[in-house]
C-alpha atoms as a PDB file:
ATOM      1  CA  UNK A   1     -14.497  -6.197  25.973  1.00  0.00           C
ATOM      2  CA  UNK A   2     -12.539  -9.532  25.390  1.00  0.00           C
ATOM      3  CA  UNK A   3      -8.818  -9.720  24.123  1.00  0.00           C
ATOM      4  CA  UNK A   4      -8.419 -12.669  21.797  1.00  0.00           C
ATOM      5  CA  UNK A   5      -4.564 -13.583  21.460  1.00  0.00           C
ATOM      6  CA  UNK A   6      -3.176 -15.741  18.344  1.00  0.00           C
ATOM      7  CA  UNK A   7       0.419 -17.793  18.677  1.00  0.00           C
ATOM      8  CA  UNK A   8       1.233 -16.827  22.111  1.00  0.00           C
ATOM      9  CA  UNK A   9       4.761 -17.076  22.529  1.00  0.00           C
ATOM     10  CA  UNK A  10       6.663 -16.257  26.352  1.00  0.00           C
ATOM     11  CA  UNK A  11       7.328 -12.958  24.681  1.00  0.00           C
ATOM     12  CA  UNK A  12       4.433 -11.873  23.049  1.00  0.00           C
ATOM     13  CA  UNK A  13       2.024 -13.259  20.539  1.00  0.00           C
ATOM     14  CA  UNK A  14       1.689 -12.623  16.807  1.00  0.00           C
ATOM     15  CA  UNK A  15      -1.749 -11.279  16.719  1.00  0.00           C
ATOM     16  CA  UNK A  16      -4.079  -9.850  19.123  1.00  0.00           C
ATOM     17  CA  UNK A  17      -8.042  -9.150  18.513  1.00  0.00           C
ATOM     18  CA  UNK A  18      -9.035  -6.304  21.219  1.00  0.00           C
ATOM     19  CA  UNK A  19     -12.893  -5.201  19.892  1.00  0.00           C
ATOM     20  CA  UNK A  20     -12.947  -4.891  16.416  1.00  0.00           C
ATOM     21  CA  UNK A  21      -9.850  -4.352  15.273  1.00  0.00           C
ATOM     22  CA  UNK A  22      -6.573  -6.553  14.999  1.00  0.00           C
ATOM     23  CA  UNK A  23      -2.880  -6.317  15.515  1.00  0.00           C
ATOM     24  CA  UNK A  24       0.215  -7.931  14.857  1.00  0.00           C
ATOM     25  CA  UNK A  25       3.805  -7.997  16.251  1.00  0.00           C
ATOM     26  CA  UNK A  26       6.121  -7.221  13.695  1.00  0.00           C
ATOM     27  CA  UNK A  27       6.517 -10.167  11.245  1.00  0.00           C
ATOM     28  CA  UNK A  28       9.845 -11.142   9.903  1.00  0.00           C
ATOM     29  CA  UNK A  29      10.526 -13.746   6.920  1.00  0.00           C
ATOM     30  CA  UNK A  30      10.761 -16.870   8.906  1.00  0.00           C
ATOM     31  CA  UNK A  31      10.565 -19.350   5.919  1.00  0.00           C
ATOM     32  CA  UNK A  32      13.109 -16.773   4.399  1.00  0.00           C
ATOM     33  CA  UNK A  33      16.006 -15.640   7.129  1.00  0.00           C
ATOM     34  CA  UNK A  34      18.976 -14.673   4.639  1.00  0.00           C
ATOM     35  CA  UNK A  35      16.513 -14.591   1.591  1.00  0.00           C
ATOM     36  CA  UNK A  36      16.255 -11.623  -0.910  1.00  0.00           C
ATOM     37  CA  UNK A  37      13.796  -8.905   0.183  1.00  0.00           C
ATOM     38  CA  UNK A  38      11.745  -9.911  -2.702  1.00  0.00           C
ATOM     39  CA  UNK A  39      11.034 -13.557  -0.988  1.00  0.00           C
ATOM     40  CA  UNK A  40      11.303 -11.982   2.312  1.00  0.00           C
ATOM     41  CA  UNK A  41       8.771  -9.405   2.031  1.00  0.00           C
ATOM     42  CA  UNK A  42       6.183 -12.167  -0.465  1.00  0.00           C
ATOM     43  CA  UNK A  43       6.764 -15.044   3.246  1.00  0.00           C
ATOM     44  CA  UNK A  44       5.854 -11.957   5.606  1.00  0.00           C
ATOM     45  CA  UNK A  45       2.941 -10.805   3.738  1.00  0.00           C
ATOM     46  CA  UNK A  46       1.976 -14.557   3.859  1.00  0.00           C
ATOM     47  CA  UNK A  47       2.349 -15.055   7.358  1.00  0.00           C
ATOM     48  CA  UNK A  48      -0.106 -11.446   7.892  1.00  0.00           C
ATOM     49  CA  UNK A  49      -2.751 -13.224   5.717  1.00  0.00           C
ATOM     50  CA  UNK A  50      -2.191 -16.257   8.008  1.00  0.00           C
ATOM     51  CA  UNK A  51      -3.141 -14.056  11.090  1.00  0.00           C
ATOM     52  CA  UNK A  52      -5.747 -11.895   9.597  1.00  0.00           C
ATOM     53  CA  UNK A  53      -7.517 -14.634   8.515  1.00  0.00           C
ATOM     54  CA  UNK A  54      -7.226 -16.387  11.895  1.00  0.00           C
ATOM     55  CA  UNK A  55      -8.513 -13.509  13.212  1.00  0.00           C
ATOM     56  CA  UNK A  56     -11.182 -13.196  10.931  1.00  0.00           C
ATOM     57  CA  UNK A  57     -10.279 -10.472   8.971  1.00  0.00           C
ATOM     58  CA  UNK A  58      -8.347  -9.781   5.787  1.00  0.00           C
ATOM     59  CA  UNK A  59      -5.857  -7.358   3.965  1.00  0.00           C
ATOM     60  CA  UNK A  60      -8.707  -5.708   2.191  1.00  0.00           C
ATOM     61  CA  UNK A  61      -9.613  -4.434   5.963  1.00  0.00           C
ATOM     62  CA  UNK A  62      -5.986  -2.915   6.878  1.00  0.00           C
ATOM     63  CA  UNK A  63      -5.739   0.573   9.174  1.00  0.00           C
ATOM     64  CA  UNK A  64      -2.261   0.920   9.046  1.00  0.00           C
ATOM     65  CA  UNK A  65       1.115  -0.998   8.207  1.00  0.00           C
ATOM     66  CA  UNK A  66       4.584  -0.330   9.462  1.00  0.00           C
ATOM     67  CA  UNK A  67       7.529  -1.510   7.502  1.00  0.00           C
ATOM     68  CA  UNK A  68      10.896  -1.762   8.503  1.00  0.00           C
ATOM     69  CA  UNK A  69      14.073  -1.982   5.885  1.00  0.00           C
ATOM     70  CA  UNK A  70      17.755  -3.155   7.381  1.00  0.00           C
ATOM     71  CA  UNK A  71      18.559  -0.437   4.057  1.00  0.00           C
ATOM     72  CA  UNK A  72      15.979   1.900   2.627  1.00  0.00           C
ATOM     73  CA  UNK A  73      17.740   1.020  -0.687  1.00  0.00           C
ATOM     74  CA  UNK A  74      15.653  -2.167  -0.872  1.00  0.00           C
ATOM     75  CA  UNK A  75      12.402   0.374  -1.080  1.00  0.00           C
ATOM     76  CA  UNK A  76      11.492  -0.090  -4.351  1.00  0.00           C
ATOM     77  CA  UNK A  77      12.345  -3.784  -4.131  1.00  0.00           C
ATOM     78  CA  UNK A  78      10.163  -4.002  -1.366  1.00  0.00           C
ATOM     79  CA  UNK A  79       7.361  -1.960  -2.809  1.00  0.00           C
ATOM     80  CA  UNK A  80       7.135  -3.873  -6.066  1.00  0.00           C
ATOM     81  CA  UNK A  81       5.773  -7.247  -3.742  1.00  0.00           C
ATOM     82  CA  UNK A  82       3.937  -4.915  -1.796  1.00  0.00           C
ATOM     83  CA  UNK A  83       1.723  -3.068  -4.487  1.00  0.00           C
ATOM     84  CA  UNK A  84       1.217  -6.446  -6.053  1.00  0.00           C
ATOM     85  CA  UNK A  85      -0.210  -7.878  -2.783  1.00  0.00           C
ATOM     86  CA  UNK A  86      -2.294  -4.860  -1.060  1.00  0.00           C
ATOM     87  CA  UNK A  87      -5.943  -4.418  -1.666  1.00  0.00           C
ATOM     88  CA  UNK A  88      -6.398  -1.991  -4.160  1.00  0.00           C
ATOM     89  CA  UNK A  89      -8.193   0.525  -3.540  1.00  0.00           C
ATOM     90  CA  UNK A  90      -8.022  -0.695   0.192  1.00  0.00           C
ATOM     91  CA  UNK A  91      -4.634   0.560   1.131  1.00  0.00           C
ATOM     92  CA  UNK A  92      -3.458   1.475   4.454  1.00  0.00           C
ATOM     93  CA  UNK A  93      -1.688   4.276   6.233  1.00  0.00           C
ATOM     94  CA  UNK A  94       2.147   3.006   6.113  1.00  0.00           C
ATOM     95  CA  UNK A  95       4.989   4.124   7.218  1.00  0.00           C
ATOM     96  CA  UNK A  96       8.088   2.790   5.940  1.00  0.00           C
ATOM     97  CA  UNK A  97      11.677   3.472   7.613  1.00  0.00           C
ATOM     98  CA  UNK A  98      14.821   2.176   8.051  1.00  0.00           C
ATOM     99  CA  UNK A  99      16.117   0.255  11.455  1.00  0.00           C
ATOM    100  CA  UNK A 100      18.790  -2.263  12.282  1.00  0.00           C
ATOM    101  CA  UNK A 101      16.857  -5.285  12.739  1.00  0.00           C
ATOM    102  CA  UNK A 102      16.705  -8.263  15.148  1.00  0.00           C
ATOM    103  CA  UNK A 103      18.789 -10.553  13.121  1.00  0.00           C
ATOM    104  CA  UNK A 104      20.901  -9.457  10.244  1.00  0.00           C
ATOM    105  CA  UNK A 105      19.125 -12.592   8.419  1.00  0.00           C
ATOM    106  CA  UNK A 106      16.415 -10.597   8.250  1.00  0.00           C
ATOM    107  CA  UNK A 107      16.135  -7.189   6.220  1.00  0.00           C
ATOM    108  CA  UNK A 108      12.188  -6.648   5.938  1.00  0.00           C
ATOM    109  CA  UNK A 109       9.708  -6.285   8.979  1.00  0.00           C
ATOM    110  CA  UNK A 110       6.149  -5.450   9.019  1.00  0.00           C
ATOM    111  CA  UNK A 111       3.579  -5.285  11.428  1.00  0.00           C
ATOM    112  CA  UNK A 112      -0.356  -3.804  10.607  1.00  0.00           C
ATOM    113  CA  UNK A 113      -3.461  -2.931  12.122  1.00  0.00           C
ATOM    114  CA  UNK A 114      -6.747  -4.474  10.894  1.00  0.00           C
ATOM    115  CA  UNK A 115     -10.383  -3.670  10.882  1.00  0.00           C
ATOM    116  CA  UNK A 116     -12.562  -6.906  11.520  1.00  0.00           C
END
């Protein structure tokens, strides 16, 4: 079965399309370091449409998501760009936690899992 791999970086890559399903590394709010978690999470969940898409897949097709807050108090905040983005009637298995994260630019991370 063939491995198709999407911006490989030294470290890993963003995306990677092993048999009919898709994943991504977590995806912080590069347009957005130091942002508010509202523009945070709305450039993350635009970079995962980037990849799905690249992959040949979309949102509509998602398994699972993970979703990191730097403070659980920006759930709801989150959440509010979330429901307005996810399929409805398509949406995952999530799990949502808090974590100190890579850069303290960054307060939102999510990585999913994608049917093709």
């Amino acid at each position: 079965m063939s491995i198709k791999r999407i911006d490989i970086g030294p470290r890993m890559s963003q995306a990677v399309v092993h048999g009919d399903t898709v994943y991504t590394a977590g995806q912080v709010a590069q347009n957005a370091p130091g942002a508010s978690v509202t523009e945070q999470t709305k450039d993350i969940l635009a970079a995962i449409d980037r990849l799905l898409a690249e992959a040949g897949t979309d949102k509509s097709k998602l398994l699972s998501a993970n979703i990191w807050l730097a403070d659980i108090s920006d759930f709801d905040e989150m959440n509010a760009v979330w429901d307005a983005w996810v399929s409805p009637g398509n949406t995952p298995c999530r799990a949502c936690v808090e974590s100190k994260l890579a850069s303290p630019k960054f307060t939102v991370e999510i990585g999913v899992i994608a049917a093709l």
